[in-house]
N, C-alpha and C. Protein backbone atom coordinates (compact mmCIF):
# COMPACT_ATOMS: atom_id res chain seq x y z
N UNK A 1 0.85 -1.17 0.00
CA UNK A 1 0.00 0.00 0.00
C UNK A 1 0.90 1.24 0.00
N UNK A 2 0.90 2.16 -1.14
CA UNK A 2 1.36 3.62 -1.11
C UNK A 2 0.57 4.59 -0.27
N UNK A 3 0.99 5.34 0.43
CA UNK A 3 0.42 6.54 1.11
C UNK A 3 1.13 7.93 0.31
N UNK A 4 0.11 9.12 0.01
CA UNK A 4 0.61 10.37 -0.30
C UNK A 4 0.30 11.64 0.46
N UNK A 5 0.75 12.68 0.44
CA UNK A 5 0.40 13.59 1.13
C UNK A 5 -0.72 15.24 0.55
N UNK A 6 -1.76 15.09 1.02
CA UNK A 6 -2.22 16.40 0.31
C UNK A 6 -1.86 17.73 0.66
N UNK A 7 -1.58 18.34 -0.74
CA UNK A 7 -1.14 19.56 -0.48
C UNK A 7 -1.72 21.01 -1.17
N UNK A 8 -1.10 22.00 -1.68
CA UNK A 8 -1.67 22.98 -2.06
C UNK A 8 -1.20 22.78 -3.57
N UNK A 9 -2.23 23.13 -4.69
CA UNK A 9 -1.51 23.89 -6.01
C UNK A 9 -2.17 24.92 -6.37
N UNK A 10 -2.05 25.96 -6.19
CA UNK A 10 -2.17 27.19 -6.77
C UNK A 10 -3.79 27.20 -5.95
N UNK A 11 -4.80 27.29 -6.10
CA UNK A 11 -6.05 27.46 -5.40
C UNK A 11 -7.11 26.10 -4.79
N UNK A 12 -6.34 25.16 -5.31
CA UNK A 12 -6.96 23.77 -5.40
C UNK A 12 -5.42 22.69 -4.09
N UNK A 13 -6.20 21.47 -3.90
CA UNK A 13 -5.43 20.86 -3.44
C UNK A 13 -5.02 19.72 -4.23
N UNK A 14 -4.10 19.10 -3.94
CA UNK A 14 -3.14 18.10 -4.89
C UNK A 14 -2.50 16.68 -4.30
N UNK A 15 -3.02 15.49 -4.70
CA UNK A 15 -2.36 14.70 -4.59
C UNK A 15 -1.27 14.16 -5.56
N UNK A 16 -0.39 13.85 -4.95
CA UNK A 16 0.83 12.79 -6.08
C UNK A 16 0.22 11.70 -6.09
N UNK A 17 0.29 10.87 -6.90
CA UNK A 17 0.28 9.12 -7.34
C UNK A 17 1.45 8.58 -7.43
N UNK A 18 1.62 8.08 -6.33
CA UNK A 18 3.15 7.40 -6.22
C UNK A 18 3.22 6.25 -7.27
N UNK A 19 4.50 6.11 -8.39
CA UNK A 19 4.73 5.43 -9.32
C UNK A 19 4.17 4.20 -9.34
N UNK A 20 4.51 3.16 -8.38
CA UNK A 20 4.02 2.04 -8.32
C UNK A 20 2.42 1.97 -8.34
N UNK A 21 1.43 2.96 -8.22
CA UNK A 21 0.35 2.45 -8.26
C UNK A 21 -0.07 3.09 -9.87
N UNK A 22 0.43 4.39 -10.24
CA UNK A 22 0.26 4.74 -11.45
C UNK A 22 0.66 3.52 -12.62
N UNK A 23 2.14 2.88 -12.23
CA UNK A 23 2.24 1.47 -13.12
C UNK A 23 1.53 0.70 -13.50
N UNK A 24 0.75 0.25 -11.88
CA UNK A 24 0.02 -0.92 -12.10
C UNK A 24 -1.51 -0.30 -12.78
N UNK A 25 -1.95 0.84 -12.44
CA UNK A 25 -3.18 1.41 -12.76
C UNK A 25 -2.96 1.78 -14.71
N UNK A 26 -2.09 1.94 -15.08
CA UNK A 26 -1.46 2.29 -16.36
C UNK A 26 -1.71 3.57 -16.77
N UNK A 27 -1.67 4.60 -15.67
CA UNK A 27 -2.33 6.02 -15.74
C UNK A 27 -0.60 6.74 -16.03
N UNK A 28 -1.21 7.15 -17.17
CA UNK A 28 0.43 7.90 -17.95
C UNK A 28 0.08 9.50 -17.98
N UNK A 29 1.04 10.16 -17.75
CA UNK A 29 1.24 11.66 -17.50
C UNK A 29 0.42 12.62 -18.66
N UNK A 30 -0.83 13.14 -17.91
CA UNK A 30 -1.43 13.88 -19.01
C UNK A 30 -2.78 13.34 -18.84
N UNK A 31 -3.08 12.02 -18.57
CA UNK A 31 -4.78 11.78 -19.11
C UNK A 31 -5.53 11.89 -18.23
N UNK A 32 -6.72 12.51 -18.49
CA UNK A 32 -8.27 12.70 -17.43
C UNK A 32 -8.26 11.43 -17.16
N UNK A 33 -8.61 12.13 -15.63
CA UNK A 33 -9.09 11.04 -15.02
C UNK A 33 -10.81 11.80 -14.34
N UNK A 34 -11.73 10.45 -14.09
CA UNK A 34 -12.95 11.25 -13.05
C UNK A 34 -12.74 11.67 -11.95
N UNK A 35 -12.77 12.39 -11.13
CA UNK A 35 -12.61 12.11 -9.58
C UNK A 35 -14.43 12.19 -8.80
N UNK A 36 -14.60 11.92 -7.68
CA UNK A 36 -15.74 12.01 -7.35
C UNK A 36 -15.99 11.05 -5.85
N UNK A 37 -16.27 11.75 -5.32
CA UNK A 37 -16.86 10.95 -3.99
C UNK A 37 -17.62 10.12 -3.81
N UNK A 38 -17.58 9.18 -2.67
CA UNK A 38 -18.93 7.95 -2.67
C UNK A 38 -18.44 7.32 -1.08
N UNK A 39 -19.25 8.08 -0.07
CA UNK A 39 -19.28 7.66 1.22
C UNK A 39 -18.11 8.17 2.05
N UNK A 40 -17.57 9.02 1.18
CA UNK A 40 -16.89 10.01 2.62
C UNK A 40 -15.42 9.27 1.31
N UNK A 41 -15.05 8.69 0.64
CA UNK A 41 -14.00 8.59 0.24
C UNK A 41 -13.60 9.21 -1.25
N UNK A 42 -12.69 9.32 -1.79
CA UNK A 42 -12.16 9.40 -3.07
C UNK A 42 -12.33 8.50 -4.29
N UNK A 43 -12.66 8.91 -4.95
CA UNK A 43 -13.08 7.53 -5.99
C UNK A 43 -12.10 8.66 -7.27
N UNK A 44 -11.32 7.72 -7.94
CA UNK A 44 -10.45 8.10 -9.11
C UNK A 44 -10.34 7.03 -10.65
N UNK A 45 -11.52 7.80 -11.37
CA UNK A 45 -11.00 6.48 -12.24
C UNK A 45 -10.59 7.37 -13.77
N UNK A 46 -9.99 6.33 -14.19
CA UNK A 46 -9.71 6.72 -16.07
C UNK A 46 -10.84 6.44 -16.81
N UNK A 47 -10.93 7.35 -17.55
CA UNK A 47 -11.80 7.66 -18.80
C UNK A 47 -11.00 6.97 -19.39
N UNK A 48 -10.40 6.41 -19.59
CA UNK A 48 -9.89 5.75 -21.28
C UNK A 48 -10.22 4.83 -21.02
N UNK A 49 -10.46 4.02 -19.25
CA UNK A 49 -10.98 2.49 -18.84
C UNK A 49 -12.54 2.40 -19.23
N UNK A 50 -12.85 3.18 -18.72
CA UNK A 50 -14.60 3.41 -18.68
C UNK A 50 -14.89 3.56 -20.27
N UNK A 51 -14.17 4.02 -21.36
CA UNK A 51 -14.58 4.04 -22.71
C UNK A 51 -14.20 2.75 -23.22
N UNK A 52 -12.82 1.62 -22.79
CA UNK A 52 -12.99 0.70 -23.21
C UNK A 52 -13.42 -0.43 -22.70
N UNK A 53 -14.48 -0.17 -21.49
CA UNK A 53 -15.51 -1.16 -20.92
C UNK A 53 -16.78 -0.76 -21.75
N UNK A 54 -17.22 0.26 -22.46
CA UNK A 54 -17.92 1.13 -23.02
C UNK A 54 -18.10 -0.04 -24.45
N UNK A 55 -16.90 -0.34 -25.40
CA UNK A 55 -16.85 -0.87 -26.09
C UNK A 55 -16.86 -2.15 -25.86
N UNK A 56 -16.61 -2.68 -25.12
CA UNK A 56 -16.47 -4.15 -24.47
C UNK A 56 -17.97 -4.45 -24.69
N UNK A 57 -18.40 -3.45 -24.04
CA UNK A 57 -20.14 -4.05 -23.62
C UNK A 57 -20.93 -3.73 -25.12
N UNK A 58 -20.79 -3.34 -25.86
CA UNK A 58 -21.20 -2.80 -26.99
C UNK A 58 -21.12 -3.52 -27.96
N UNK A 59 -19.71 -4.15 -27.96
CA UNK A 59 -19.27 -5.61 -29.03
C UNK A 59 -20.29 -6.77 -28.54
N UNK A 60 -20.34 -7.00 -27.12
CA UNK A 60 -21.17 -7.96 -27.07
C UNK A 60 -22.23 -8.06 -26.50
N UNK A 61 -23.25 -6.86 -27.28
CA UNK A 61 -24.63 -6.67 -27.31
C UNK A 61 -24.98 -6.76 -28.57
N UNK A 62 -23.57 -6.52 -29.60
CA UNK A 62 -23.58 -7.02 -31.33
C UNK A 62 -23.17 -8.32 -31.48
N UNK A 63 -22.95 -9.15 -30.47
CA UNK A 63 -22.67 -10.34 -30.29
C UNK A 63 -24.44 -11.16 -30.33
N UNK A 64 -24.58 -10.42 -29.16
CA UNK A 64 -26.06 -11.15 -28.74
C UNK A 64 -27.09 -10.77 -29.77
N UNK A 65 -27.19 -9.59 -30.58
CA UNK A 65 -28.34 -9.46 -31.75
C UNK A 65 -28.04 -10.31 -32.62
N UNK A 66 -26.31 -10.86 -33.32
CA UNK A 66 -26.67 -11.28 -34.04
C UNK A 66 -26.81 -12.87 -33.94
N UNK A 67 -26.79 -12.91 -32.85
CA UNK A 67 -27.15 -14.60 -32.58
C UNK A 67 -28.73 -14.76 -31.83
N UNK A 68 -29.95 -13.53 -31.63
CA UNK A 68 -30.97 -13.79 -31.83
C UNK A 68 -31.33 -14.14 -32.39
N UNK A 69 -31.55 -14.33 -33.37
CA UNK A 69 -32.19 -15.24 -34.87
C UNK A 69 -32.21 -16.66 -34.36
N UNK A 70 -31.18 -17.14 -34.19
CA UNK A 70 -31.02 -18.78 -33.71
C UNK A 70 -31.85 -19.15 -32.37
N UNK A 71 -32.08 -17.90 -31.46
CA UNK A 71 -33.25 -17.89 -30.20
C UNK A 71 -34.23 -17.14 -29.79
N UNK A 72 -35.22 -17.09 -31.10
CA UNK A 72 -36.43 -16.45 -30.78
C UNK A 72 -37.23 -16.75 -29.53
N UNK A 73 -38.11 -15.28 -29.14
CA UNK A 73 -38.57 -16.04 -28.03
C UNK A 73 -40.41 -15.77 -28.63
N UNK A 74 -40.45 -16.60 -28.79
CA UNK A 74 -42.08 -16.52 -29.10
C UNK A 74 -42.16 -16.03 -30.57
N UNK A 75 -42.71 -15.22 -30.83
CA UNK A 75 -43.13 -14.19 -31.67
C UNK A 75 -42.37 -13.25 -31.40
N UNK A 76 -41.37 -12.70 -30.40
CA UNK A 76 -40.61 -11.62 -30.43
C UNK A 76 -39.42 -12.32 -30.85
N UNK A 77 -38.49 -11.56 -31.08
CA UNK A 77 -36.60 -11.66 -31.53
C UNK A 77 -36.30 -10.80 -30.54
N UNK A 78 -35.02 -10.94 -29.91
CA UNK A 78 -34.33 -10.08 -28.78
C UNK A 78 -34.11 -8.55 -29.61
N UNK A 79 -34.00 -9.24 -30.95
CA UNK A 79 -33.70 -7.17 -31.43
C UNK A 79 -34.96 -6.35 -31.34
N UNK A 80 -36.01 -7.24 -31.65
CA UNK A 80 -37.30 -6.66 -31.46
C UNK A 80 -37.39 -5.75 -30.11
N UNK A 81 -37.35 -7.20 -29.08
CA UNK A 81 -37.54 -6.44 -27.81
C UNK A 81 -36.34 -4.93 -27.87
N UNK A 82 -34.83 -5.47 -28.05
CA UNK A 82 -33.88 -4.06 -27.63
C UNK A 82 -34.99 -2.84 -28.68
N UNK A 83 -35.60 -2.83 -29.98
CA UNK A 83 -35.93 -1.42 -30.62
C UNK A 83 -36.88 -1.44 -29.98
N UNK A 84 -38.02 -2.22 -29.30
CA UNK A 84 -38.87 -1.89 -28.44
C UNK A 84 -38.67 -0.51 -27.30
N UNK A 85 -37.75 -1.57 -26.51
CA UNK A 85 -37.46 -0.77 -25.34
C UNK A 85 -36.43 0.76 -25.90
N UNK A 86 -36.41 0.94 -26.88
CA UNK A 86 -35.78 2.33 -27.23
C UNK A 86 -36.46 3.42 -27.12
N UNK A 87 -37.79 2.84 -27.75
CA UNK A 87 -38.89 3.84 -28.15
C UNK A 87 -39.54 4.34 -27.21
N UNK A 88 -39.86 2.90 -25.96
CA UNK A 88 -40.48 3.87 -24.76
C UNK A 88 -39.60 4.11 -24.06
């Protein structure tokens, strides 16, 4: 476990990310990150993670339409239901 210290930058306060967790996190000098609270703590994540869980889930929801065809359910198709549920 790394510990850092908060401090001042210019009107705002500042933490460092001590190397070893920036390594393992793969957070390289320069990229947004979110920050945001949740129960009294710090929550820090990358936008570049969250866009490629974004795509992750996206490939295989084009996974699952196009293998509805082979598992209708009734009279509906799962794409049916997903343009269903768009509309309302």
């Amino acid at each position: 476990m790394s510990h850092s210290v908060v401090g001042k930058w210019g009107k705002n306060l500042a933490i460092r990310v001590p190397t070893d967790v920036a390594r393992a996190a793969g957070l390289m000098d320069g990229e947004k990150v979110q920050i945001e609270t949740q129960d009294g703590d710090i929550v820090v994540r990358r936008l570049a993670f969250r866009a490629q869980a974004r795509e992750q889930a996206a490939a295989a929801a084009e996974e699952i339409i196009a293998e509805s065809s082979a598992h209708p359910l009734g009279d509906i198709s799962i794409a049916d239901l997903i343009s269903e549920g768009r509309r309302g």
